[in-house]
Protein backbone atom coordinates (compact mmCIF):
# COMPACT_ATOMS: atom_id res chain seq x y z
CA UNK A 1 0.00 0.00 0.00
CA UNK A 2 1.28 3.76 -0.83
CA UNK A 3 -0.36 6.75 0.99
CA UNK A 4 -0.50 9.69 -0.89
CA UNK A 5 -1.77 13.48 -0.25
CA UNK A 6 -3.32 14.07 -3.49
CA UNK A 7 -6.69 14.99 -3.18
CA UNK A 8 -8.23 12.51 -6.22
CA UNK A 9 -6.33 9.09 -7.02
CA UNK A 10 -6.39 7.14 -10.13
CA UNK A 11 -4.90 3.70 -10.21
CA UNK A 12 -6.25 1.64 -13.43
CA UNK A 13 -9.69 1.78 -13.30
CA UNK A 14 -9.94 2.91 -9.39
CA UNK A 15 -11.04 6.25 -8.81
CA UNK A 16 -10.59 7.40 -4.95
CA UNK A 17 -10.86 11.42 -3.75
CA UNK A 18 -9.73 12.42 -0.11
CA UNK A 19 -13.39 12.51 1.39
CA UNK A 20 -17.06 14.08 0.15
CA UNK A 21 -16.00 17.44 -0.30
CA UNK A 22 -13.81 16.26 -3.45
CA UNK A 23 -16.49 14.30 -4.79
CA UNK A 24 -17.85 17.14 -6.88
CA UNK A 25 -14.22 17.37 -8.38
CA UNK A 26 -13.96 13.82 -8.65
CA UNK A 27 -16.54 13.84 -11.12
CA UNK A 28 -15.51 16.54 -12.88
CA UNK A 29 -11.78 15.05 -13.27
CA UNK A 30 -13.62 12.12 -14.41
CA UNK A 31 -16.35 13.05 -16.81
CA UNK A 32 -13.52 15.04 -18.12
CA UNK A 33 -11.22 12.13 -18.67
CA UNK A 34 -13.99 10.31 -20.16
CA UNK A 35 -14.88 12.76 -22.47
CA UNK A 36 -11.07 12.78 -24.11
CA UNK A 37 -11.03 9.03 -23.93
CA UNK A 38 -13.83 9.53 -26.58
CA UNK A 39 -13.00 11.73 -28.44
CA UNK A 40 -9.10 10.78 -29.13
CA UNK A 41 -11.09 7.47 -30.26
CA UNK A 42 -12.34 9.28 -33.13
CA UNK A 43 -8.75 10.58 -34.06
């Protein structure tokens, strides 16, 4: 196990954020790495 003091985590397809407050971001980072994951499929 590694601790680490970044607020959101991704490690492979686990998604972790540093409590409810960050959740909002969490989804944000995420929807936004979704979206590019899309669209660099069309490239």
């Amino acid at each position: 196990m590694e601790i680490v003091e970044d607020r959101i985590v991704r490690d492979g397809n686990i998604w972790t954020s540093a409590g409810t407050s960050v959740g909002i971001g969490l989804a944000l980072v995420f929807v936004e790495y979704m979206a590019y994951e899309k669209t660099a499929g069309k490239i």
